[in-house]
Protein backbone atom coordinates (compact mmCIF):
# COMPACT_ATOMS: atom_id res chain seq x y z
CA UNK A 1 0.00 0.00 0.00
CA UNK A 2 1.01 3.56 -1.14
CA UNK A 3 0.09 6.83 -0.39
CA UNK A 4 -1.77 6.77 -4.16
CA UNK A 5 -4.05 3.68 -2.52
CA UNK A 6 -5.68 6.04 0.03
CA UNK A 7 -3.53 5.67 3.09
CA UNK A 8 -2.75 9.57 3.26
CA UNK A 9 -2.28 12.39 0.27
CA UNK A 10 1.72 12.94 -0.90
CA UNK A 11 1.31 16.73 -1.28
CA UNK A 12 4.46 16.27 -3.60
CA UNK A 13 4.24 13.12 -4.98
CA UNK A 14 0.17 13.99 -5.44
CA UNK A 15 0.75 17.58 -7.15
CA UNK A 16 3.36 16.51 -9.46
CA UNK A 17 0.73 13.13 -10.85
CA UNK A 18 -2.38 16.16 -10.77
CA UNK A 19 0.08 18.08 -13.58
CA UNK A 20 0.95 15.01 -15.60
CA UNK A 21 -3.15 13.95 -15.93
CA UNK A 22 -3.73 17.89 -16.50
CA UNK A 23 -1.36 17.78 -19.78
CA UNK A 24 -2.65 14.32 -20.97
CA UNK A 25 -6.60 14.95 -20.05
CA UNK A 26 -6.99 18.59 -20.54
CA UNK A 27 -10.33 19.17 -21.45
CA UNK A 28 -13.73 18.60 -19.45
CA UNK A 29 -14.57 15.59 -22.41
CA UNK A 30 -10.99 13.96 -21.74
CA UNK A 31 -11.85 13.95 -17.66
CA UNK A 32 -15.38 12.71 -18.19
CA UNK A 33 -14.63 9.85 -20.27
CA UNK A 34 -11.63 9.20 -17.67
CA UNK A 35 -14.66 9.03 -14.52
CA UNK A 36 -16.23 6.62 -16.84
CA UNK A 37 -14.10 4.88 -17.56
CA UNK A 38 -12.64 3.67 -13.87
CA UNK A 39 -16.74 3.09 -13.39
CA UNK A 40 -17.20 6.39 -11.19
CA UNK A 41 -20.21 8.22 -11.08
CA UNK A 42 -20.36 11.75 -13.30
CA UNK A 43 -21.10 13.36 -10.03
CA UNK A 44 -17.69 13.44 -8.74
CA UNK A 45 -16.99 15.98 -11.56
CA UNK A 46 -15.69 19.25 -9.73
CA UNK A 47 -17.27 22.36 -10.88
CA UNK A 48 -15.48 24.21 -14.02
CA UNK A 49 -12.72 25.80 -12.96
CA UNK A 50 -9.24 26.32 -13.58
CA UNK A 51 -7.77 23.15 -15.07
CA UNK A 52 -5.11 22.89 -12.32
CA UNK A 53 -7.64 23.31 -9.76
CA UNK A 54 -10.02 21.02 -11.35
CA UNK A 55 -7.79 18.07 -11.80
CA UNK A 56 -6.65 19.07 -8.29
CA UNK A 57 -10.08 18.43 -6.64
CA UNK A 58 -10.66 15.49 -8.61
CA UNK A 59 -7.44 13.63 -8.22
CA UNK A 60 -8.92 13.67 -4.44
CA UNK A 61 -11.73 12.67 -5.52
CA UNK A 62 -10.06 9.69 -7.04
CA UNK A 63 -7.56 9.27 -4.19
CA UNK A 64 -10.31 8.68 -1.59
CA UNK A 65 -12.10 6.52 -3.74
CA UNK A 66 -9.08 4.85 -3.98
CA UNK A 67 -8.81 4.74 -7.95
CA UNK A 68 -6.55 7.14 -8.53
CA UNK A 69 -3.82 4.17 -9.15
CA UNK A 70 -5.86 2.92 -12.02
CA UNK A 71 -6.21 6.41 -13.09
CA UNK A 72 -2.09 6.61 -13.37
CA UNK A 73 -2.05 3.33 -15.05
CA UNK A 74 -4.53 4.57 -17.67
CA UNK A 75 -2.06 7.57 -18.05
CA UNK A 76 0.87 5.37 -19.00
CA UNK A 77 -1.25 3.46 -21.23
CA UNK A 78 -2.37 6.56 -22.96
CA UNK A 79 1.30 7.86 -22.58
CA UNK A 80 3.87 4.80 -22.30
CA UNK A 81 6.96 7.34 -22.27
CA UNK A 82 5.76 8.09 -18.91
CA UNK A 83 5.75 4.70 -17.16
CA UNK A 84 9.21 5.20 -15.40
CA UNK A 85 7.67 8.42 -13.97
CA UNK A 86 4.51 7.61 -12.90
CA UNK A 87 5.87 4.30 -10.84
CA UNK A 88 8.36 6.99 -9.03
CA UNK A 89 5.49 9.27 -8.24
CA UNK A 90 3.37 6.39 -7.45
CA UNK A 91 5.71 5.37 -4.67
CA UNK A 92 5.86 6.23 -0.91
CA UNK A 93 8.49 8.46 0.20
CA UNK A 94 9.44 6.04 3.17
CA UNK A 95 9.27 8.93 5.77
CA UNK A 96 5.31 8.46 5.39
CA UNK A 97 5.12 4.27 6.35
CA UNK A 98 2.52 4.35 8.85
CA UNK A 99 2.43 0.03 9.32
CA UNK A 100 -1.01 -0.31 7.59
CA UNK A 101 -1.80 -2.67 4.99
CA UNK A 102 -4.09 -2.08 2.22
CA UNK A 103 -7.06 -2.99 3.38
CA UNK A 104 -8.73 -0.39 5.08
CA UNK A 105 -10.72 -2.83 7.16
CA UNK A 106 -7.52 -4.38 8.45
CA UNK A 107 -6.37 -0.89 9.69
CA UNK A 108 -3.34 -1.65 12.56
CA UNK A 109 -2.85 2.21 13.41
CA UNK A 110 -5.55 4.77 13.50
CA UNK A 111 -5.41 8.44 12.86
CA UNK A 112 -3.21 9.79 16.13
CA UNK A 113 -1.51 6.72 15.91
CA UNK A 114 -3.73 4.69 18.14
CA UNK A 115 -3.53 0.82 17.65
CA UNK A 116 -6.33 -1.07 16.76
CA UNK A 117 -5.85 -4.61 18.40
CA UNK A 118 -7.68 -7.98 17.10
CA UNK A 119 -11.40 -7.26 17.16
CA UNK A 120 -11.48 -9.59 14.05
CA UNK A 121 -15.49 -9.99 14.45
CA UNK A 122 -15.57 -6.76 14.33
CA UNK A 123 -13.86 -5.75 11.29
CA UNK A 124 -15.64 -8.89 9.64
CA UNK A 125 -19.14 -7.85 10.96
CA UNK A 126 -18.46 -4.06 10.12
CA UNK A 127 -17.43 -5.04 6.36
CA UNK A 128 -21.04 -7.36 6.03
CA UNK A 129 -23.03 -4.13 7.84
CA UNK A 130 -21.50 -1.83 5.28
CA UNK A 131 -21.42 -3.84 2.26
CA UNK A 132 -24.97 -5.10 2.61
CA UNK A 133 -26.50 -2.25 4.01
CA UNK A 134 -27.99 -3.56 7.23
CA UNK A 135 -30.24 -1.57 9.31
CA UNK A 136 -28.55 -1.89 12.84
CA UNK A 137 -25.27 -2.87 14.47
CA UNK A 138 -25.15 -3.82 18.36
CA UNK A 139 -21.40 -3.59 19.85
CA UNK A 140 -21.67 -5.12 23.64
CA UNK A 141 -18.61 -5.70 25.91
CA UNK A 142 -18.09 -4.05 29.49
CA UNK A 143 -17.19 -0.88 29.97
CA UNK A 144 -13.74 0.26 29.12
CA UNK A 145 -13.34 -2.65 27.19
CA UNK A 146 -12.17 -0.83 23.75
CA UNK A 147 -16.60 -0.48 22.11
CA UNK A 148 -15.34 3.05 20.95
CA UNK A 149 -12.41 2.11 18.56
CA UNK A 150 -15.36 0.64 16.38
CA UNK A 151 -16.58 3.81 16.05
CA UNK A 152 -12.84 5.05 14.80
CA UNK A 153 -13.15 1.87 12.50
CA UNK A 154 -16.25 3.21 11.20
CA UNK A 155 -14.61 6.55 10.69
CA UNK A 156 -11.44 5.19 8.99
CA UNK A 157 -13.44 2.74 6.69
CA UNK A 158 -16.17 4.98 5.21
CA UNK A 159 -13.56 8.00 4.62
CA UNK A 160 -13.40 7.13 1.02
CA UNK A 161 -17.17 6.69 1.00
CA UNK A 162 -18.15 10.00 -0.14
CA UNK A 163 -22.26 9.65 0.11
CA UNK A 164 -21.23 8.90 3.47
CA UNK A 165 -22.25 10.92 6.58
CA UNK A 166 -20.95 9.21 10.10
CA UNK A 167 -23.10 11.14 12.76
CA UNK A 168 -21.78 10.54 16.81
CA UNK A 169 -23.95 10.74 19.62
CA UNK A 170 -21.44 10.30 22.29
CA UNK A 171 -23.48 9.28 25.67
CA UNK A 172 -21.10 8.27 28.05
CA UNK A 173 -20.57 11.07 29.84
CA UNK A 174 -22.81 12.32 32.64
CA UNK A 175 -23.24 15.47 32.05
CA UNK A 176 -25.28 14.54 28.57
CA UNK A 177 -27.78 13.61 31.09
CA UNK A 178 -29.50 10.12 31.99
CA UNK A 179 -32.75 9.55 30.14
CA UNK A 180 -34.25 8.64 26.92
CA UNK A 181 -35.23 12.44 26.96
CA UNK A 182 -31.43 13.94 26.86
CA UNK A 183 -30.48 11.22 24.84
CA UNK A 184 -33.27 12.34 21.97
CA UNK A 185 -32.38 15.73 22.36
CA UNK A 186 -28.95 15.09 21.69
CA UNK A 187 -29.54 12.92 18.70
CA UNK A 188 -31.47 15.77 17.29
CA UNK A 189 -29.01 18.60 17.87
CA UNK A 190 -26.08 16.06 15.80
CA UNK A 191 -28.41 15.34 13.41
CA UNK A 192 -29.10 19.35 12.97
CA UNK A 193 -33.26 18.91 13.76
CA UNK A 194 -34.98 21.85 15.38
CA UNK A 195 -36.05 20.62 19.24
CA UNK A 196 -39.33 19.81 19.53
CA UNK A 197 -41.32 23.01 20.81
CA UNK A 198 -43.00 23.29 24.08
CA UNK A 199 -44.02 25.67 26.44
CA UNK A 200 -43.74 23.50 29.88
CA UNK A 201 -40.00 21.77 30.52
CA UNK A 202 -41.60 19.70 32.65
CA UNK A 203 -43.66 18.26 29.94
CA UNK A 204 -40.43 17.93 27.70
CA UNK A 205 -38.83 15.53 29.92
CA UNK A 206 -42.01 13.18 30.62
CA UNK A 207 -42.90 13.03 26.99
CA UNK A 208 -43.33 9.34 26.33
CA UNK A 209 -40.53 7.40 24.95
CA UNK A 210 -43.07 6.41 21.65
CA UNK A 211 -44.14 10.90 21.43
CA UNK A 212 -40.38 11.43 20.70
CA UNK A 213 -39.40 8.27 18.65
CA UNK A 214 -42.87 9.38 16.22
CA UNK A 215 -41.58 13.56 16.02
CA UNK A 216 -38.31 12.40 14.98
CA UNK A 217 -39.48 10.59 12.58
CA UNK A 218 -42.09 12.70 11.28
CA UNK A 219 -39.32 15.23 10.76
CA UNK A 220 -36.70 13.52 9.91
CA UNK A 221 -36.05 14.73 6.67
CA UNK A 222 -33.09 15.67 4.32
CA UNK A 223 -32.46 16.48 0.82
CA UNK A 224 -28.79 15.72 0.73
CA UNK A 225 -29.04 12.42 -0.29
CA UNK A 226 -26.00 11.26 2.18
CA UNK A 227 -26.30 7.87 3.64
CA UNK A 228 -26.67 8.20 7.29
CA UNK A 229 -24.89 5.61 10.32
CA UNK A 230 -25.97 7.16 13.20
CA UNK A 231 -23.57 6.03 16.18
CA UNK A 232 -24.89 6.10 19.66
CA UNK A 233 -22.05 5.89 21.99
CA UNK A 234 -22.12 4.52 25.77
CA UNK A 235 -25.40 2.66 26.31
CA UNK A 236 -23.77 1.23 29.29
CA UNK A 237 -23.12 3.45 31.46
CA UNK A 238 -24.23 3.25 34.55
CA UNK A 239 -26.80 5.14 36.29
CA UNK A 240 -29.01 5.20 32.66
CA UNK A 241 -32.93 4.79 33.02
CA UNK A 242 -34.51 2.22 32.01
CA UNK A 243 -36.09 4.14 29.10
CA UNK A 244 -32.76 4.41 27.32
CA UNK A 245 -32.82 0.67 26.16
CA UNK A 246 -36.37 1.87 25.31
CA UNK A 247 -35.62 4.42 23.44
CA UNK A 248 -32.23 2.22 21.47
CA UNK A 249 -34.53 -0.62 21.09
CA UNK A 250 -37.52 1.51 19.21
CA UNK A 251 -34.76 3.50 17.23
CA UNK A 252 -33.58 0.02 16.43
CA UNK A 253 -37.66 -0.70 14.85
CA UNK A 254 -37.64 2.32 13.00
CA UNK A 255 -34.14 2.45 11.04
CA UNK A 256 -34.78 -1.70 9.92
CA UNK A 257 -38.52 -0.74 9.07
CA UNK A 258 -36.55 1.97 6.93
CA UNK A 259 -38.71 5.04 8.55
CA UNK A 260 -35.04 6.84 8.67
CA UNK A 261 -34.47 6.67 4.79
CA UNK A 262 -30.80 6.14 4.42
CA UNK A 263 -29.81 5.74 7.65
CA UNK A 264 -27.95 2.81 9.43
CA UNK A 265 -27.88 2.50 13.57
CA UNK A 266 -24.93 1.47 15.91
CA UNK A 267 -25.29 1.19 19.10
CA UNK A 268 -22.19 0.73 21.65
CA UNK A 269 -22.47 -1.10 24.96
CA UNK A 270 -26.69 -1.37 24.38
CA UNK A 271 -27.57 -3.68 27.19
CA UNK A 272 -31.54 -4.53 26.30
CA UNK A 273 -33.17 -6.68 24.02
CA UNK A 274 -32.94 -6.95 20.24
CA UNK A 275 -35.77 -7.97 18.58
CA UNK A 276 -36.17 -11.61 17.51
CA UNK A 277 -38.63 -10.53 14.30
CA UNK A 278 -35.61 -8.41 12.91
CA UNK A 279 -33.66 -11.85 12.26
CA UNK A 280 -30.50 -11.02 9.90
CA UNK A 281 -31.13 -7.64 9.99
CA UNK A 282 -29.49 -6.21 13.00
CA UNK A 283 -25.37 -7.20 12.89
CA UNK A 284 -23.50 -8.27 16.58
CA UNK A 285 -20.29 -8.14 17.71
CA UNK A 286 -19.16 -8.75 21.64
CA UNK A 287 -16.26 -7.15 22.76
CA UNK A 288 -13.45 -9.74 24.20
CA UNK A 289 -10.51 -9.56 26.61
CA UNK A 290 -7.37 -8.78 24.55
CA UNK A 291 -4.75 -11.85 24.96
CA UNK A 292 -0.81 -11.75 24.64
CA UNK A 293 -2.13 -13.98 21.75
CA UNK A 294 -3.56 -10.75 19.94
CA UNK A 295 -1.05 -7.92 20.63
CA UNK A 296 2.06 -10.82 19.42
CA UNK A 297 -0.67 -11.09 16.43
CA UNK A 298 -0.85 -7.16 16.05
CA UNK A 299 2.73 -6.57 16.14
CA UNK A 300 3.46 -9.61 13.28
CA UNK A 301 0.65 -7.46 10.96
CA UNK A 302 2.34 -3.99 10.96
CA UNK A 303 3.65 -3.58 7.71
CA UNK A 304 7.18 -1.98 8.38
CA UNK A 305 9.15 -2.95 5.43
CA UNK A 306 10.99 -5.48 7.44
CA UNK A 307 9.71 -8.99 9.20
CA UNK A 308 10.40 -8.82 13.36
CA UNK A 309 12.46 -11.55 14.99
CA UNK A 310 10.87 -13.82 17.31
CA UNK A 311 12.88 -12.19 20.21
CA UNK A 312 11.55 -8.76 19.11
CA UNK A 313 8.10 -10.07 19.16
CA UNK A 314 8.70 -11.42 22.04
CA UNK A 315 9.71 -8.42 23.95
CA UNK A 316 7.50 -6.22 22.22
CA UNK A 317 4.60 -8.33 23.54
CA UNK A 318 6.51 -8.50 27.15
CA UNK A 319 6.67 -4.27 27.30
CA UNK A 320 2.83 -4.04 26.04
CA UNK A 321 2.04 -6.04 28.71
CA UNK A 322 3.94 -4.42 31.20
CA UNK A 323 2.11 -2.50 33.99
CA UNK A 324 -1.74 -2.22 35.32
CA UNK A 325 -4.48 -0.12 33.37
CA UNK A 326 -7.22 -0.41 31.50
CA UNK A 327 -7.50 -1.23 27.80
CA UNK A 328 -6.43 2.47 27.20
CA UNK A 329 -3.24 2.12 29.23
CA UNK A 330 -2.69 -0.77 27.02
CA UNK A 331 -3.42 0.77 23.68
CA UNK A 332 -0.79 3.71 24.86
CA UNK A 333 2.02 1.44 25.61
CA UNK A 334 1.64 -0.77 22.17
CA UNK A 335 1.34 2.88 20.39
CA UNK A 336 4.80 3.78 22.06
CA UNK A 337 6.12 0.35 20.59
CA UNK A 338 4.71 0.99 17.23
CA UNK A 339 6.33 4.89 16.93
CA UNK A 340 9.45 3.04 17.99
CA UNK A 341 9.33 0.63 15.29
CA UNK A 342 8.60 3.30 13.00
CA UNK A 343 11.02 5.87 13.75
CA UNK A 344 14.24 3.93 12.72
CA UNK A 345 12.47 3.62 8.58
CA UNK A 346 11.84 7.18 8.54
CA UNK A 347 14.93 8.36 10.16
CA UNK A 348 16.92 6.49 7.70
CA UNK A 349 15.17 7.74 5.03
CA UNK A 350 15.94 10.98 6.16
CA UNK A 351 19.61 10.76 6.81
């Protein structure tokens, strides 16, 4: 995997391929027929513009589709004379290795560097929620068991999605409040909906659980055309009343009886039932204990350039494990292992 298959954008590497597809596909026909022909839709066509800037945006475009190699390769076959080029420019500058492979579902480390560990089910389940467009997905484990880094999965995977809107509802903190009330409310502020209007608080808070599932979906409505996974963070925390679950579970009804158009539901650390009638519909994945097993696992998957010795594995493993802490105290101490590993590839690539 290269910065050209969607891991990052080579400002160099990217502007210099932008001017070689600006002098072979010049004209608005030339990029059209281009879109086509890599089976993108005519949409992605930037506005008219400069050429530069055109090719610019769309080379993005491409790049977080993850075409743009196929673009390049169309280039040399329209232009042989520029193969040798376009495989240099097509390269990584090794100062930008960041130990993923190409699969974006089989992400190691996440934007900030953070390590994603095992959670095989979920990366499979996430992939079968995403490719078939299932209505819900129910993520249970304990708490501080690692439930949010599927919710940075999400994020990394549908980056290159561009119909793709990922809205968070993050409700594991206290002070978003503890009922199925505060928990609406805050769904509707992400989601940008007006609040529902009323002249008595009181009333606002005691409004059945079934009043506020019906007004947001009698208003739930956008013209944008996005696709919609709504992520509702930290069903487990503790302290929640019981109309939380109530509120999941009928949120749950609504998004597989499509009355959100375009809109999928995950729900973190949800704790109540799941429907038997929705069958196949709503995807599962329980959160496990990480083993030595997984983080030796992790470390053999990094793509570094070079294969690690048994004894590095070995002590790699030893120094993750090292310590007390939570999952998050683990996750920081492989993440200072895997800047370690790293550093010595881009420092010699720099000397």
């Amino acid at each position: 995997m290269t910065w050209v298959d969607g891991s990052h954008w080579d400002q160099v590497r990217g502007t210099a391929l932008v001017d070689l597809l600006v002098s072979a596909y010049p004209f608005d026909y030339h990029m059209l027929a281009l879109v086509r022909d890599l089976g993108m839709s005519e949409a992605v066509m930037p506005a008219a513009m400069d050429a530069g800037l055109r090719w610019f945006e769309l080379a993005q475009t491409m790049h977080q589709a993850r075409t743009l190699r196929r673009a390049a390769e169309r280039l040399v076959m329209r232009n042989p004379a520029l193969a040798g080029q376009v495989e240099e420019l097509l390269a990584d500058d090794p100062r930008t290795i960041d130990g993923n492979p190409s699969d974006p579902y089989q992400v190691a480390v996440l934007p900030g560097r953070r390590p994603l560990i095992d959670r095989r089910e979920l990366r499979t389940t996430l992939k079968e929620f995403l490719d078939y467009n299932l209505p819900v997905f129910v993520v249970r484990g304990e708490s501080r068991t690692g439930k949010t880094y599927s919710f940075q999965l999400i994020l990394h995977v549908t980056a290159a999605m561009r119909n793709m809107l990922v809205v968070h509802v993050d409700f594991s903190q206290t002070a978003t409040g503890d009922s199925a009330a505060a928990l609406m409310a805050r769904l509707r502020s992400r989601l940008g909906l007006p609040q529902p209007a009323d002249g008595d608080g009181d009333s606002t808070r005691t409004r059945s659980v079934l009043d506020q599932v019906d007004q947001l979906v009698g208003t739930y409505r956008f013209n944008d055309q996005l696709r919609r996974i709504i992520v509702i963070d930290g069903l487990n925390r503790t302290g929640l009343q019981g109309d939380v679950n109530q509120l999941a579970a009928m949120l749950m009804t609504e998004v597989a009886h499509n009355q959100l158009p375009r809109t999928q539901l995950v729900l973190t650390g949800y704790t109540g039932e799941v429907d038997p009638a929705h069958g196949d519909l709503v995807a599962k994945e329980d959160v496990l204990t990480i083993t030595s097993t997984h983080i030796r696992s992790y470390f053999e998957g990094l793509v570094l350039g070079r294969a690690l010795a048994d004894d590095e594995l070995n002590d790699l493993v030893a120094e993750a494990l090292s310590g007390v802490g939570d999952i998050e105290d683990l996750a920081r101490r492989v993440r200072g292992c895997v800047l370690r590993l790293l550093q010595p590839v881009n420092a010699a690539s720099a000397s």
